[in-house]
Protein backbone atom coordinates (compact mmCIF):
# COMPACT_ATOMS: atom_id res chain seq x y z
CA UNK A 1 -48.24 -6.37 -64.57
CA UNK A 2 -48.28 -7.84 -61.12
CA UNK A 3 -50.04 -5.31 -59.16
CA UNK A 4 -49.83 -7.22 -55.63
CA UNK A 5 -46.29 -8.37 -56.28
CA UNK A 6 -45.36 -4.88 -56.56
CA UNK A 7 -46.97 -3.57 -53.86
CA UNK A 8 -44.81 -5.57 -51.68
CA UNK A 9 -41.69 -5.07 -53.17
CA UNK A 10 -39.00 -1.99 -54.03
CA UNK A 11 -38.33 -2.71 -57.45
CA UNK A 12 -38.82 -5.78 -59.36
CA UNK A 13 -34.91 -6.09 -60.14
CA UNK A 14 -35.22 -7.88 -56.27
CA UNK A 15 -36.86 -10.64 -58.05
CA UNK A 16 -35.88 -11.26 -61.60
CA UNK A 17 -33.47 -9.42 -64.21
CA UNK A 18 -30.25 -9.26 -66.19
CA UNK A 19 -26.99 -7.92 -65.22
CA UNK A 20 -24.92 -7.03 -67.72
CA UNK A 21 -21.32 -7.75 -67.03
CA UNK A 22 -18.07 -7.56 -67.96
CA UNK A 23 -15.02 -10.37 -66.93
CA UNK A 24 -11.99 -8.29 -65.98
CA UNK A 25 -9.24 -10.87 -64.93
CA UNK A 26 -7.87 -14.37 -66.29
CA UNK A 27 -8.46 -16.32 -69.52
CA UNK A 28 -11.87 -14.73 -69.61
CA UNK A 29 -10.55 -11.24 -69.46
CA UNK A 30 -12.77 -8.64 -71.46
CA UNK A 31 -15.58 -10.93 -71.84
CA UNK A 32 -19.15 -9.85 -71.93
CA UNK A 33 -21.78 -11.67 -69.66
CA UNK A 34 -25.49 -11.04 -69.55
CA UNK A 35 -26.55 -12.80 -66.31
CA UNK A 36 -30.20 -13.90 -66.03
CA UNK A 37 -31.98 -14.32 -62.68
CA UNK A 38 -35.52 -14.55 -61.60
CA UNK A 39 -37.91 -15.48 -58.41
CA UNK A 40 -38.04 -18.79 -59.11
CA UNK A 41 -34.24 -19.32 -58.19
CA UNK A 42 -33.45 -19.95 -61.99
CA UNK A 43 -29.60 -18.39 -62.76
CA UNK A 44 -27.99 -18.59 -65.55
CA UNK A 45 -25.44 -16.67 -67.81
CA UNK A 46 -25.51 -15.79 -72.12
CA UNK A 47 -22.07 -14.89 -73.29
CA UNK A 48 -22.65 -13.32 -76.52
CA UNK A 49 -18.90 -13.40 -76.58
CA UNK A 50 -18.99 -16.98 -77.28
CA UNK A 51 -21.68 -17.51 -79.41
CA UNK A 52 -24.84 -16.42 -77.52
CA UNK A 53 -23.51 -20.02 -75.36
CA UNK A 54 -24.79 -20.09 -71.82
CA UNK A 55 -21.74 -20.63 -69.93
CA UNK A 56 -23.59 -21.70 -66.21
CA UNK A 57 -26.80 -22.24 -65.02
CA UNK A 58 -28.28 -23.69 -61.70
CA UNK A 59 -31.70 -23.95 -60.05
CA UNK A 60 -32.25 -22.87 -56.02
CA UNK A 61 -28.39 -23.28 -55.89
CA UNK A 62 -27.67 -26.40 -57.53
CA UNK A 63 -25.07 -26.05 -60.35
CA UNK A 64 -26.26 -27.93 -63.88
CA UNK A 65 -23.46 -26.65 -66.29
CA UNK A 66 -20.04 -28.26 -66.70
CA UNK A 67 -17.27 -26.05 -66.40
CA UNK A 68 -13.72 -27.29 -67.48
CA UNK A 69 -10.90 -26.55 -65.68
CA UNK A 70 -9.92 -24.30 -68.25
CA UNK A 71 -12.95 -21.40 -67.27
CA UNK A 72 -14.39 -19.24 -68.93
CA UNK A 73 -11.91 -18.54 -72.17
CA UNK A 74 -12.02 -15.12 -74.49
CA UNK A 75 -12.61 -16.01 -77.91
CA UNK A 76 -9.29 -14.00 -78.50
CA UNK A 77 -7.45 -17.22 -77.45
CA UNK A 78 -9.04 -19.56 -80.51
CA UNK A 79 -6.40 -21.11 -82.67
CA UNK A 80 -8.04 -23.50 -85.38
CA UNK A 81 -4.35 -25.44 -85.08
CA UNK A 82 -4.67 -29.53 -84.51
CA UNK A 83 -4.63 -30.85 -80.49
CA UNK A 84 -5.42 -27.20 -79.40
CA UNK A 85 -9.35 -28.02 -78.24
CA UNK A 86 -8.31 -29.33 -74.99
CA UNK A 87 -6.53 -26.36 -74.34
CA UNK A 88 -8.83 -23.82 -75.40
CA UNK A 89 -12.69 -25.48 -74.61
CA UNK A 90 -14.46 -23.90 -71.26
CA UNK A 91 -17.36 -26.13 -71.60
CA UNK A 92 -20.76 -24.58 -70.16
CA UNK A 93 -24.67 -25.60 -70.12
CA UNK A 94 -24.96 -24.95 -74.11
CA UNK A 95 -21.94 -24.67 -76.11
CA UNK A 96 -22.59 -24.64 -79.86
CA UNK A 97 -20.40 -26.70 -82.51
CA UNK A 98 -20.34 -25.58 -86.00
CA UNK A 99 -21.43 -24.16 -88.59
CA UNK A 100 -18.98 -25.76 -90.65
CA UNK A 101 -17.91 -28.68 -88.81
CA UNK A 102 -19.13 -30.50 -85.82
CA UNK A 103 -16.33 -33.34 -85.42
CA UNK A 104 -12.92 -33.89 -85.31
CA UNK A 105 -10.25 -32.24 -86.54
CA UNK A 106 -9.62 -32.07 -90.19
CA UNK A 107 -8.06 -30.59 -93.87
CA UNK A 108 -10.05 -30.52 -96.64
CA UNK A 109 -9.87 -27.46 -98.99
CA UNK A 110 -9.59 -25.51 -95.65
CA UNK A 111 -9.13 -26.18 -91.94
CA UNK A 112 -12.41 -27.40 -89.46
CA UNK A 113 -11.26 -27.28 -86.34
CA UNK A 114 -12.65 -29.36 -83.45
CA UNK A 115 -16.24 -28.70 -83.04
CA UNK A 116 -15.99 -25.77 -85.35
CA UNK A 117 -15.62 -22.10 -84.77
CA UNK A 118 -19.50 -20.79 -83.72
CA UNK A 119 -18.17 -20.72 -79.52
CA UNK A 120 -15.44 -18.31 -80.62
CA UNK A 121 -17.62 -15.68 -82.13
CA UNK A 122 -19.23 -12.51 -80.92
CA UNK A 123 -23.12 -12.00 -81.51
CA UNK A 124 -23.82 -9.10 -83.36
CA UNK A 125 -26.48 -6.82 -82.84
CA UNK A 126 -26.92 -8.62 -79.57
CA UNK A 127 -29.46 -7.07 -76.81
CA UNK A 128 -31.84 -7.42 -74.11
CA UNK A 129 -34.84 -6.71 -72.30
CA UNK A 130 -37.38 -6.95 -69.33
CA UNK A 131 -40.45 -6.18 -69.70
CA UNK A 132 -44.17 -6.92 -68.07
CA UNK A 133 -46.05 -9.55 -70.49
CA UNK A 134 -49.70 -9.89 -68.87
CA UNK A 135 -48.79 -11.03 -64.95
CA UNK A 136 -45.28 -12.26 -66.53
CA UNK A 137 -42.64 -10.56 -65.76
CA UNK A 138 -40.19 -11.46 -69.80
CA UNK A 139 -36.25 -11.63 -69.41
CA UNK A 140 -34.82 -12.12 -73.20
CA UNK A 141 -31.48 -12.09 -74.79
CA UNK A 142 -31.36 -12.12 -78.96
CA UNK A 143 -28.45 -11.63 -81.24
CA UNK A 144 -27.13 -13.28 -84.37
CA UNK A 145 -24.18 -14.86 -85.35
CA UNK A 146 -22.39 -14.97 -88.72
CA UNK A 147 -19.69 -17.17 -89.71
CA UNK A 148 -18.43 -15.96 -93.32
CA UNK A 149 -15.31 -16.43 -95.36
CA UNK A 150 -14.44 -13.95 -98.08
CA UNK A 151 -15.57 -15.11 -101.61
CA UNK A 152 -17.00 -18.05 -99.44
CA UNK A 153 -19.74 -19.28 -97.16
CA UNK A 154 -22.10 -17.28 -95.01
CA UNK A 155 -23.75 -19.17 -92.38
CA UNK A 156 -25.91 -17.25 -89.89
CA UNK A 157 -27.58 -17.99 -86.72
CA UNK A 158 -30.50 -16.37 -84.71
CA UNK A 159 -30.77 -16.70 -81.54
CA UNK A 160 -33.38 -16.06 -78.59
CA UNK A 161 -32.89 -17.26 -75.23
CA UNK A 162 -36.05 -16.51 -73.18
CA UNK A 163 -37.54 -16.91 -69.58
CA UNK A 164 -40.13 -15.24 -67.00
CA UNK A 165 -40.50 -14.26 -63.54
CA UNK A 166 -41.55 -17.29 -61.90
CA UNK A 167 -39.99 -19.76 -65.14
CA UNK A 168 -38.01 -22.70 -64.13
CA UNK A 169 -36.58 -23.69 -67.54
């Protein structure tokens, strides 16, 4: 724990945390949002929603994610059909393909949609914290996503999405 940095401030939420949100209007409507932020002017935003994807990030005010002009999209909307990607795809600083397919469109003893179906699924058991580490002040995000198919496959995916006070990455 920071001793000095504490003496001068409130509450350490002035420097670094995560807000927990939820989107209320538009494509995005209903969507859960865990926005990261810390003293180093590092912002960026896990949508366990979507896969545990972060949607946008940016440094002292500089923007680093794309965003299509679609936004932010509820996994509610996902249709698997042919020539619906376009339509459906928000884009974001890390948007995961797969499990089951990373390419194009295709048939074969089943549908695999563009890019596959990971970005349309919640996390489960998804969480976070904040806690002192040492002088570090630790913002973390984990959760796990499953993509199963009755009397099929069961692919699973951790995930842990880290920073610190002062962290620029």
């Amino acid at each position: 724990m920071d001793i000095k940095l504490l003496k001068k401030i409130g509450n350490v939420d002035q420097l670094a945390g995560i807000r927990e949100t939820l989107l209320l209007r538009g494509r995005g409507e209903q969507i859960h949002m865990a926005e990261f932020y810390n003293a180093a002017g590092l912002r960026f935003s896990v949508v366990p929603d979507r896969g545990m994807d972060i949607y946008d990030l940016s440094y002292k005010g500089v923007n680093f994610s794309f965003q299509s002009k679609n936004g932010l999209t509820s996994p509610q909307a996902f249709d698997a059909e042919e020539g619906t990607f376009a339509e459906q795809w928000s884009g974001g600083m890390l948007v995961t393909c797969g499990l089951d397919n990373v390419g194009e469109y295709c048939e074969n003893k089943g549908v695999y949609p563009v890019h596959g179906r990971y970005s349309f699924m919640p996390a489960k058991n998804f969480g976070t914290e904040t806690y002192w580490k040492n002088e570090d002040y630790i913002l973390r995000a984990r959760g796990e996503v499953h993509q199963t198919k009755m009397y099929g496959r069961h692919l699973s995916n951790r995930r842990m999405i880290e920073t610190g006070l002062w962290n620029k990455t």
